[in-house]
PDB file of N, CA and C in Angstrom:
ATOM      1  N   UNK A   1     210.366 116.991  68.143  1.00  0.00           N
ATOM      2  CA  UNK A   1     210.446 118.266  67.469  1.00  0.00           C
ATOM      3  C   UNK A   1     211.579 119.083  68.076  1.00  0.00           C
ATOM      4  N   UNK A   2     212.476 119.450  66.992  1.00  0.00           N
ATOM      5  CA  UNK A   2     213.645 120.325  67.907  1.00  0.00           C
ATOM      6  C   UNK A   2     213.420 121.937  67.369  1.00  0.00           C
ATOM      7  N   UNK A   3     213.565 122.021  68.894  1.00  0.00           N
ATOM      8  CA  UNK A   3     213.635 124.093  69.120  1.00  0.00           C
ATOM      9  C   UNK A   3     214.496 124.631  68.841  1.00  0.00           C
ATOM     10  N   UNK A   4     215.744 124.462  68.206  1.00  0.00           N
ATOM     11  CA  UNK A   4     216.891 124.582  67.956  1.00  0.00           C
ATOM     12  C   UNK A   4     216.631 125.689  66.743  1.00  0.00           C
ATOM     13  N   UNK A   5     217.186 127.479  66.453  1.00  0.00           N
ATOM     14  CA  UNK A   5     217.173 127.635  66.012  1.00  0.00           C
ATOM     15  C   UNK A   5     217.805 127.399  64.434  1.00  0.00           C
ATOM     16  N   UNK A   6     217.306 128.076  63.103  1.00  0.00           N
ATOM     17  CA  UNK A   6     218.253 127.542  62.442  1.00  0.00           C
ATOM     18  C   UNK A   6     219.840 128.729  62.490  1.00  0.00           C
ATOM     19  N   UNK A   7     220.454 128.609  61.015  1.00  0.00           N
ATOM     20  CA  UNK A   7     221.801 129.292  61.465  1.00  0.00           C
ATOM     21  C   UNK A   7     221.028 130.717  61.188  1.00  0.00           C
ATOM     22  N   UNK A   8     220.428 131.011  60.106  1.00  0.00           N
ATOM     23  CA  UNK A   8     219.394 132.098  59.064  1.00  0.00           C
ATOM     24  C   UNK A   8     218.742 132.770  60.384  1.00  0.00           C
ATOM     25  N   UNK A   9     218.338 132.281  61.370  1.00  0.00           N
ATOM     26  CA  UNK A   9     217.594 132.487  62.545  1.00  0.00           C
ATOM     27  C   UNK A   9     218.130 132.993  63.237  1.00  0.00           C
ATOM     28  N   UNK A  10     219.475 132.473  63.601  1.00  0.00           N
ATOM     29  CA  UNK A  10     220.667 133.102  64.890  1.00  0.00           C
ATOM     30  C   UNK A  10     221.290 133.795  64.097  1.00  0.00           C
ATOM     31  N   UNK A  11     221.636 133.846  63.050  1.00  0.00           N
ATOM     32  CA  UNK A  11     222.331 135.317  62.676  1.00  0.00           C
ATOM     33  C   UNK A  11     221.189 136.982  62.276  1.00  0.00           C
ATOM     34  N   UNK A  12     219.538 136.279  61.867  1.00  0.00           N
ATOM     35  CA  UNK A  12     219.438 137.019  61.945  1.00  0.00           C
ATOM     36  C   UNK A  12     218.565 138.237  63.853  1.00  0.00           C
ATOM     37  N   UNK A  13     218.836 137.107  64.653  1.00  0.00           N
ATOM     38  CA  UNK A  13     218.647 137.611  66.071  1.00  0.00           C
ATOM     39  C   UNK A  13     219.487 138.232  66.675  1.00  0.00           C
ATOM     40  N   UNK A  14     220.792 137.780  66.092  1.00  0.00           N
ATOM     41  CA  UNK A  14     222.033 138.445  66.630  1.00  0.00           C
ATOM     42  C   UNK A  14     221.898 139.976  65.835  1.00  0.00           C
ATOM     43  N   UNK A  15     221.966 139.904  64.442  1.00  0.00           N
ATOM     44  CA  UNK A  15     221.728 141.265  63.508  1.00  0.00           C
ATOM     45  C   UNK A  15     220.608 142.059  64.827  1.00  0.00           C
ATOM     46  N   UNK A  16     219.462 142.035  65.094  1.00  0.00           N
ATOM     47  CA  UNK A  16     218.541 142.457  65.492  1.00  0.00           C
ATOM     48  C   UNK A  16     219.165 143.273  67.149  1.00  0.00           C
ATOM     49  N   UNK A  17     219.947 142.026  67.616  1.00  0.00           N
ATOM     50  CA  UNK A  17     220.308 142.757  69.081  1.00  0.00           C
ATOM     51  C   UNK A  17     221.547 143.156  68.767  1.00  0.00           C
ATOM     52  N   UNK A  18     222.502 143.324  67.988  1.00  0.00           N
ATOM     53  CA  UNK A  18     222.988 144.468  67.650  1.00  0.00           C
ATOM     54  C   UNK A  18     222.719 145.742  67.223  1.00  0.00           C
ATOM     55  N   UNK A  19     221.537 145.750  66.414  1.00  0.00           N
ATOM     56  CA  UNK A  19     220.721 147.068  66.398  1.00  0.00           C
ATOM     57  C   UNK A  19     220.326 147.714  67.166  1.00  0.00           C
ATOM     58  N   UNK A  20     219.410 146.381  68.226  1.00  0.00           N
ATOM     59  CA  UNK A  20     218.916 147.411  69.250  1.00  0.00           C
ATOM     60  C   UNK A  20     219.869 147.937  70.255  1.00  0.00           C
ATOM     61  N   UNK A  21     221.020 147.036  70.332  1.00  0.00           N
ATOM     62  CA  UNK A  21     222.618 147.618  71.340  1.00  0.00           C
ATOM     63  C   UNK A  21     222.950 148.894  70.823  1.00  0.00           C
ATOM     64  N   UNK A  22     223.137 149.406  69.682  1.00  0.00           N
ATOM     65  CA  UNK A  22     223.370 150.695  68.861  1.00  0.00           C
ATOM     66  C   UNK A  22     222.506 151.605  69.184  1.00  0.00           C
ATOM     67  N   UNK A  23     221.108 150.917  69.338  1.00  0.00           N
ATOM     68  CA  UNK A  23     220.236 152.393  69.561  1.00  0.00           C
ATOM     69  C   UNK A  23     220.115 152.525  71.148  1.00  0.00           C
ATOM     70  N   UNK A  24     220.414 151.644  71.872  1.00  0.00           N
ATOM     71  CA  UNK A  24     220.419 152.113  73.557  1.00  0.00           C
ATOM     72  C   UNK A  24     221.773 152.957  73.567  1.00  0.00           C
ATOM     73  N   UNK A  25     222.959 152.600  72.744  1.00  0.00           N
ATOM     74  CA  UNK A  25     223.431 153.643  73.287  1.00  0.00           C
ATOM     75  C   UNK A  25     223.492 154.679  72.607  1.00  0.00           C
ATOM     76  N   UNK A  26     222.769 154.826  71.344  1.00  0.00           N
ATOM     77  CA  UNK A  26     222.348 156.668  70.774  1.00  0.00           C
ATOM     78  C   UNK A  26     221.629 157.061  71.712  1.00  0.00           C
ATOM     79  N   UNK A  27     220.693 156.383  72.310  1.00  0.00           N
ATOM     80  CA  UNK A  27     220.169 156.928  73.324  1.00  0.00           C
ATOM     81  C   UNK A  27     220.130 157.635  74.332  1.00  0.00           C
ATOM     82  N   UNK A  28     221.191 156.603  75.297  1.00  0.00           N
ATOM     83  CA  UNK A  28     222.122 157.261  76.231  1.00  0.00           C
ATOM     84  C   UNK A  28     223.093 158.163  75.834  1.00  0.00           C
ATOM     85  N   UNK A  29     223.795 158.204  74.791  1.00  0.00           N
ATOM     86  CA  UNK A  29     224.330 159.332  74.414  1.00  0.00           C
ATOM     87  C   UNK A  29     223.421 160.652  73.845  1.00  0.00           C
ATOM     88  N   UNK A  30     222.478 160.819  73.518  1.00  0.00           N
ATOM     89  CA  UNK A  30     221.412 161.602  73.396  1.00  0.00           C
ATOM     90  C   UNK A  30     220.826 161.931  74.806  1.00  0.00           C
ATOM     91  N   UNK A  31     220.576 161.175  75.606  1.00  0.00           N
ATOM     92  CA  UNK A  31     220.172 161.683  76.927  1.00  0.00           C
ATOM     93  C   UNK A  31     221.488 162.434  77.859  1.00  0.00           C
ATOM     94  N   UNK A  32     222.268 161.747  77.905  1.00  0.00           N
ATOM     95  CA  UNK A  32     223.516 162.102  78.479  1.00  0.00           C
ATOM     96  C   UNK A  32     224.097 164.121  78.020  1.00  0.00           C
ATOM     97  N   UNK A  33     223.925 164.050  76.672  1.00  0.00           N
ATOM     98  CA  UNK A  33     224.225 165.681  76.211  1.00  0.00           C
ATOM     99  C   UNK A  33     223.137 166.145  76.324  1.00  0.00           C
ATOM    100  N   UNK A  34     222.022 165.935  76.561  1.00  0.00           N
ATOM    101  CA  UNK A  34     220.458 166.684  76.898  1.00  0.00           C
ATOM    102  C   UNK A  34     220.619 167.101  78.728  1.00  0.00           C
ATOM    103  N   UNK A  35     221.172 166.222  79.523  1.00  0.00           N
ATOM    104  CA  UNK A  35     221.447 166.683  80.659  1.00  0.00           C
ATOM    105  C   UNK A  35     222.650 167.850  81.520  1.00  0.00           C
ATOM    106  N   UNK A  36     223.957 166.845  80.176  1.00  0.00           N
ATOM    107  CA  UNK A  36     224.968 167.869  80.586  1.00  0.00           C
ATOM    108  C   UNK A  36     224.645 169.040  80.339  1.00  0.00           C
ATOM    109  N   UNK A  37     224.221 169.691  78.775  1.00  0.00           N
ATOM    110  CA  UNK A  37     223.975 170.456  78.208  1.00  0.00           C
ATOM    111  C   UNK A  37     223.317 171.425  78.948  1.00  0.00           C
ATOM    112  N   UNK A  38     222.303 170.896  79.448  1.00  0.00           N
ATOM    113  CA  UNK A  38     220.762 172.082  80.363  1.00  0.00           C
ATOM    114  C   UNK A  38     221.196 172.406  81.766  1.00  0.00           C
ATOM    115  N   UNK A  39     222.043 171.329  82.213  1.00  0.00           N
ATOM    116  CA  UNK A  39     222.404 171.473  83.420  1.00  0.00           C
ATOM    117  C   UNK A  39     223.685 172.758  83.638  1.00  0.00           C
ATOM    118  N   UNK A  40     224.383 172.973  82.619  1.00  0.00           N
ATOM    119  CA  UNK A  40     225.378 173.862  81.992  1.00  0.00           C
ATOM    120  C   UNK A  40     224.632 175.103  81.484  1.00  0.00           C
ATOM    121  N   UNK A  41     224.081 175.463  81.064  1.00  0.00           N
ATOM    122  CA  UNK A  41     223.455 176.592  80.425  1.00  0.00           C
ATOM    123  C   UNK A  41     222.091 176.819  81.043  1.00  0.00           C
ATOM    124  N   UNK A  42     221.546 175.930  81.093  1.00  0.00           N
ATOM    125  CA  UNK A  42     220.020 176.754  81.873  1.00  0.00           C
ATOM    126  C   UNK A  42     220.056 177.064  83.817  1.00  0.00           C
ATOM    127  N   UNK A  43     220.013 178.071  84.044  1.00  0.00           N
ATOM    128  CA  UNK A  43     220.378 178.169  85.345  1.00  0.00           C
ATOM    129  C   UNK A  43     218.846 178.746  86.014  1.00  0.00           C
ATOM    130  N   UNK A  44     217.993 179.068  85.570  1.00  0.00           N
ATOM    131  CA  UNK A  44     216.659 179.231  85.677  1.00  0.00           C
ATOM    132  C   UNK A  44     215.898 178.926  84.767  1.00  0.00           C
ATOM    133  N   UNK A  45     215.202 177.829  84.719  1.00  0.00           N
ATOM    134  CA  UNK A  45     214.387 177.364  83.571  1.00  0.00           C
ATOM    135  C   UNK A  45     212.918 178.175  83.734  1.00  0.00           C
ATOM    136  N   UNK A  46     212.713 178.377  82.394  1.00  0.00           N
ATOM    137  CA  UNK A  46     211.784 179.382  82.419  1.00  0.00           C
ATOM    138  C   UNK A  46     210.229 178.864  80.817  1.00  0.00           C
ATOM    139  N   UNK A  47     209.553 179.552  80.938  1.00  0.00           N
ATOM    140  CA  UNK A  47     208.992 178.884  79.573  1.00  0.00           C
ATOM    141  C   UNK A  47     209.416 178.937  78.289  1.00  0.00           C
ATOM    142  N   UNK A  48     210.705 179.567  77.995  1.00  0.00           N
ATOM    143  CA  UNK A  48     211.370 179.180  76.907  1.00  0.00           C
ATOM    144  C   UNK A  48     213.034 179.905  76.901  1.00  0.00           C
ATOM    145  N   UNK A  49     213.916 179.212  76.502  1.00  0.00           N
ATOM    146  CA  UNK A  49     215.095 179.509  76.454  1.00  0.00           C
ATOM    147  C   UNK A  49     215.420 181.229  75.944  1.00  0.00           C
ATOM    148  N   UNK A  50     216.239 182.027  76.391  1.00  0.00           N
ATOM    149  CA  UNK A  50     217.073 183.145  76.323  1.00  0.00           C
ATOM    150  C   UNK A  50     217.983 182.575  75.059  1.00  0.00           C
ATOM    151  N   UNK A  51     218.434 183.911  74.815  1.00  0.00           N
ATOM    152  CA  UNK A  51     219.153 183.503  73.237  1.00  0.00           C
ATOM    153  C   UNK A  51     220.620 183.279  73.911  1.00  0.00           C
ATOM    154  N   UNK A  52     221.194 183.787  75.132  1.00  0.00           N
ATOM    155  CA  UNK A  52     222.217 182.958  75.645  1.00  0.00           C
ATOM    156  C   UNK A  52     222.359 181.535  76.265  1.00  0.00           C
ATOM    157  N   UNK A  53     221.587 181.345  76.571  1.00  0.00           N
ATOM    158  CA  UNK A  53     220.724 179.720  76.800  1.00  0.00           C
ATOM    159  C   UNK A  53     220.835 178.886  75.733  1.00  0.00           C
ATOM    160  N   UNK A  54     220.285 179.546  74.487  1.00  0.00           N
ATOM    161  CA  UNK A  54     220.320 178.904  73.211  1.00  0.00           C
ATOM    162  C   UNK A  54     221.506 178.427  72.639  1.00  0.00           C
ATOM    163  N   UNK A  55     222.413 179.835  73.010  1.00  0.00           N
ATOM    164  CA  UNK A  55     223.615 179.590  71.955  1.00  0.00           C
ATOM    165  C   UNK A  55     224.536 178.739  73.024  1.00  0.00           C
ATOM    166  N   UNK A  56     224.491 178.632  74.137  1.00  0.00           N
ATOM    167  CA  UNK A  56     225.043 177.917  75.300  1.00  0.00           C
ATOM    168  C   UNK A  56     224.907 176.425  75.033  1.00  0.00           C
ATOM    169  N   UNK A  57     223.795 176.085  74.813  1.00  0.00           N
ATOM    170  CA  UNK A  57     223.073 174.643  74.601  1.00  0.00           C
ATOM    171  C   UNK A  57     223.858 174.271  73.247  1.00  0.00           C
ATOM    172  N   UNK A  58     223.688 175.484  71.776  1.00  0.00           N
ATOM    173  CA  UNK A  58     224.133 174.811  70.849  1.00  0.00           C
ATOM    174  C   UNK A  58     225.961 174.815  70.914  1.00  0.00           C
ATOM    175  N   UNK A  59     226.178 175.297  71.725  1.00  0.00           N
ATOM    176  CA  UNK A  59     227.762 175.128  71.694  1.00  0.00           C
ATOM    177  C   UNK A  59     228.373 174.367  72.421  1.00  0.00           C
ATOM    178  N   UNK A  60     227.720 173.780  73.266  1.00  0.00           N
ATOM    179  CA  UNK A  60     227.734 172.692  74.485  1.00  0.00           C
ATOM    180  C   UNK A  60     227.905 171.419  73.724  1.00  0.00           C
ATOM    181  N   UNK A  61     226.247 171.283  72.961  1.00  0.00           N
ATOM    182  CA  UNK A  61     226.469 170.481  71.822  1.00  0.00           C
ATOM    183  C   UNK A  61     227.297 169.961  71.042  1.00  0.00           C
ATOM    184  N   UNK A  62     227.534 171.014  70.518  1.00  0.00           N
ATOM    185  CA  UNK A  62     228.448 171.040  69.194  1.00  0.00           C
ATOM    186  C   UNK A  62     229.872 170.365  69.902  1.00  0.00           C
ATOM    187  N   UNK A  63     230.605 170.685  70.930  1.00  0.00           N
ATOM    188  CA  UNK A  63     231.598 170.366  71.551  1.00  0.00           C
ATOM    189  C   UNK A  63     231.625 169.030  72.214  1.00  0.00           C
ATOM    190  N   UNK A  64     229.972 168.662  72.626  1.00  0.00           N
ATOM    191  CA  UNK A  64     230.299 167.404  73.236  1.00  0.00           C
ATOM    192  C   UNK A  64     230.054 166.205  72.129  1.00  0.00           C
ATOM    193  N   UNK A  65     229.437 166.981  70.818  1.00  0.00           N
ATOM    194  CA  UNK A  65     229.313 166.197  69.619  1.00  0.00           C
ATOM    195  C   UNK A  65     230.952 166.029  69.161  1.00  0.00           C
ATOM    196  N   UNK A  66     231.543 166.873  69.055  1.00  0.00           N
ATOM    197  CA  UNK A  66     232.712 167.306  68.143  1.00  0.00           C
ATOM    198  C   UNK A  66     233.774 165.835  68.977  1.00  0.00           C
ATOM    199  N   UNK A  67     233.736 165.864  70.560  1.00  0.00           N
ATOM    200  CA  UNK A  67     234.454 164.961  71.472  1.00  0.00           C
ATOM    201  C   UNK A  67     234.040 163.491  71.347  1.00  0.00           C
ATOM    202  N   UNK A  68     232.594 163.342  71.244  1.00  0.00           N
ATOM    203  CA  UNK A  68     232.540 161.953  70.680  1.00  0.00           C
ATOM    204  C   UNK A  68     233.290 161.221  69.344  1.00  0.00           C
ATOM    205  N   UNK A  69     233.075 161.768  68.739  1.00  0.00           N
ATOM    206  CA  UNK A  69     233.231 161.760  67.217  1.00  0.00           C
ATOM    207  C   UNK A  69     234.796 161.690  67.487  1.00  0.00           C
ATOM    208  N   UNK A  70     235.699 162.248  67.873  1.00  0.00           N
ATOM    209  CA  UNK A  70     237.123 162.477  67.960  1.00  0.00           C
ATOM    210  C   UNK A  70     237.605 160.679  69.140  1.00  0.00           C
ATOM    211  N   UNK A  71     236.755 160.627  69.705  1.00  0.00           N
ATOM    212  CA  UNK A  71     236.984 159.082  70.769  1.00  0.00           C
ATOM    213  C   UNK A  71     236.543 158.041  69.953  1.00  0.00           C
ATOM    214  N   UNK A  72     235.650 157.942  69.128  1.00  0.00           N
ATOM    215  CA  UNK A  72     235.347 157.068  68.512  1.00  0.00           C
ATOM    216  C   UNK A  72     236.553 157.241  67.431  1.00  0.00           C
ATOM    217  N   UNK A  73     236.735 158.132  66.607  1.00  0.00           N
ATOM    218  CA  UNK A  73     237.899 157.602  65.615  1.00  0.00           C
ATOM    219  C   UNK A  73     239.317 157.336  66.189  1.00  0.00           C
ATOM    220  N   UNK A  74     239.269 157.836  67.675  1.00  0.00           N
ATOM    221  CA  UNK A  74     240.836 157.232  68.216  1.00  0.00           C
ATOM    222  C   UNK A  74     240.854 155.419  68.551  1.00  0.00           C
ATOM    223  N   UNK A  75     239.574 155.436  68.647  1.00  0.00           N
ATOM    224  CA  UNK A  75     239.382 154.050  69.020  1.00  0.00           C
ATOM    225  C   UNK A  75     239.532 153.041  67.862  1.00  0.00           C
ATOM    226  N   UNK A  76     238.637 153.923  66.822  1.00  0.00           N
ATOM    227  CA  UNK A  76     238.880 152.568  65.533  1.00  0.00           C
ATOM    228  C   UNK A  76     240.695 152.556  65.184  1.00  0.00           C
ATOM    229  N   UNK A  77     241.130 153.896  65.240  1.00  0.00           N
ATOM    230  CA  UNK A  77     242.717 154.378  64.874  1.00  0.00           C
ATOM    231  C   UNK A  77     243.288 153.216  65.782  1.00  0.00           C
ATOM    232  N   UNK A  78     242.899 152.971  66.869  1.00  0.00           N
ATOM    233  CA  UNK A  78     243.520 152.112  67.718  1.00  0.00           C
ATOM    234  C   UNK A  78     243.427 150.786  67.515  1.00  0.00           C
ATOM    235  N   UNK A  79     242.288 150.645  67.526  1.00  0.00           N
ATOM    236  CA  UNK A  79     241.622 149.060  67.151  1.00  0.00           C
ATOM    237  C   UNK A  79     242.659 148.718  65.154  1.00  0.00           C
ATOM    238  N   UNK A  80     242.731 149.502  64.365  1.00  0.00           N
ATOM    239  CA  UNK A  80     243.516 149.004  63.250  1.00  0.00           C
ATOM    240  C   UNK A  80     245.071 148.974  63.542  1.00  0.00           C
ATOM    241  N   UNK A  81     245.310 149.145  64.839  1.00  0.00           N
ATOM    242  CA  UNK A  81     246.790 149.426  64.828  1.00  0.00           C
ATOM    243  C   UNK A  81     247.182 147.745  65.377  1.00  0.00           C
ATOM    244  N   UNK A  82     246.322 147.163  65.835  1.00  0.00           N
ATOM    245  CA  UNK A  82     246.158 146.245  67.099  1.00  0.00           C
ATOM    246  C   UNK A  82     246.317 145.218  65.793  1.00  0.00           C
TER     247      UNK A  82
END
């Protein structure tokens, strides 16, 4: 009896750990701006955020969102030049 997957099998395991490779690193990129972010704007954590806290966090955000997004399209820009 052979253990040998078939091809239907290995492409669709490979599909699968590419997915889950995508979501470890939304992840880490989701954890990563949850730290910079609080570590930047909250300077006494308290039971709920100050509205400068707030707008600190969402602009932190927004900027370290805005910087991903700008590295990733230099990269594909790069990768089609190649």
């Amino acid at each position: 009896m052979d253990a040998e997957p078939s091809d239907a099998q290995a492409r669709e395991l490979q599909t699968f750990m590419e997915t889950e490779n995508q979501k470890a690193i939304i992840q880490q990129a989701i954890s990563k701006l949850t730290e910079t972010c609080f570590d930047k704007c909250v300077t006494k954590p308290g039971n709920k955020l100050d509205s400068s806290e707030a707008n600190c966090i969402a602009n932190c955000a927004g900027r370290y969102l805005d910087s991903s997004v700008f590295i990733v399209n230099r990269m594909m820009a790069k990768r089609q030049q190649q």
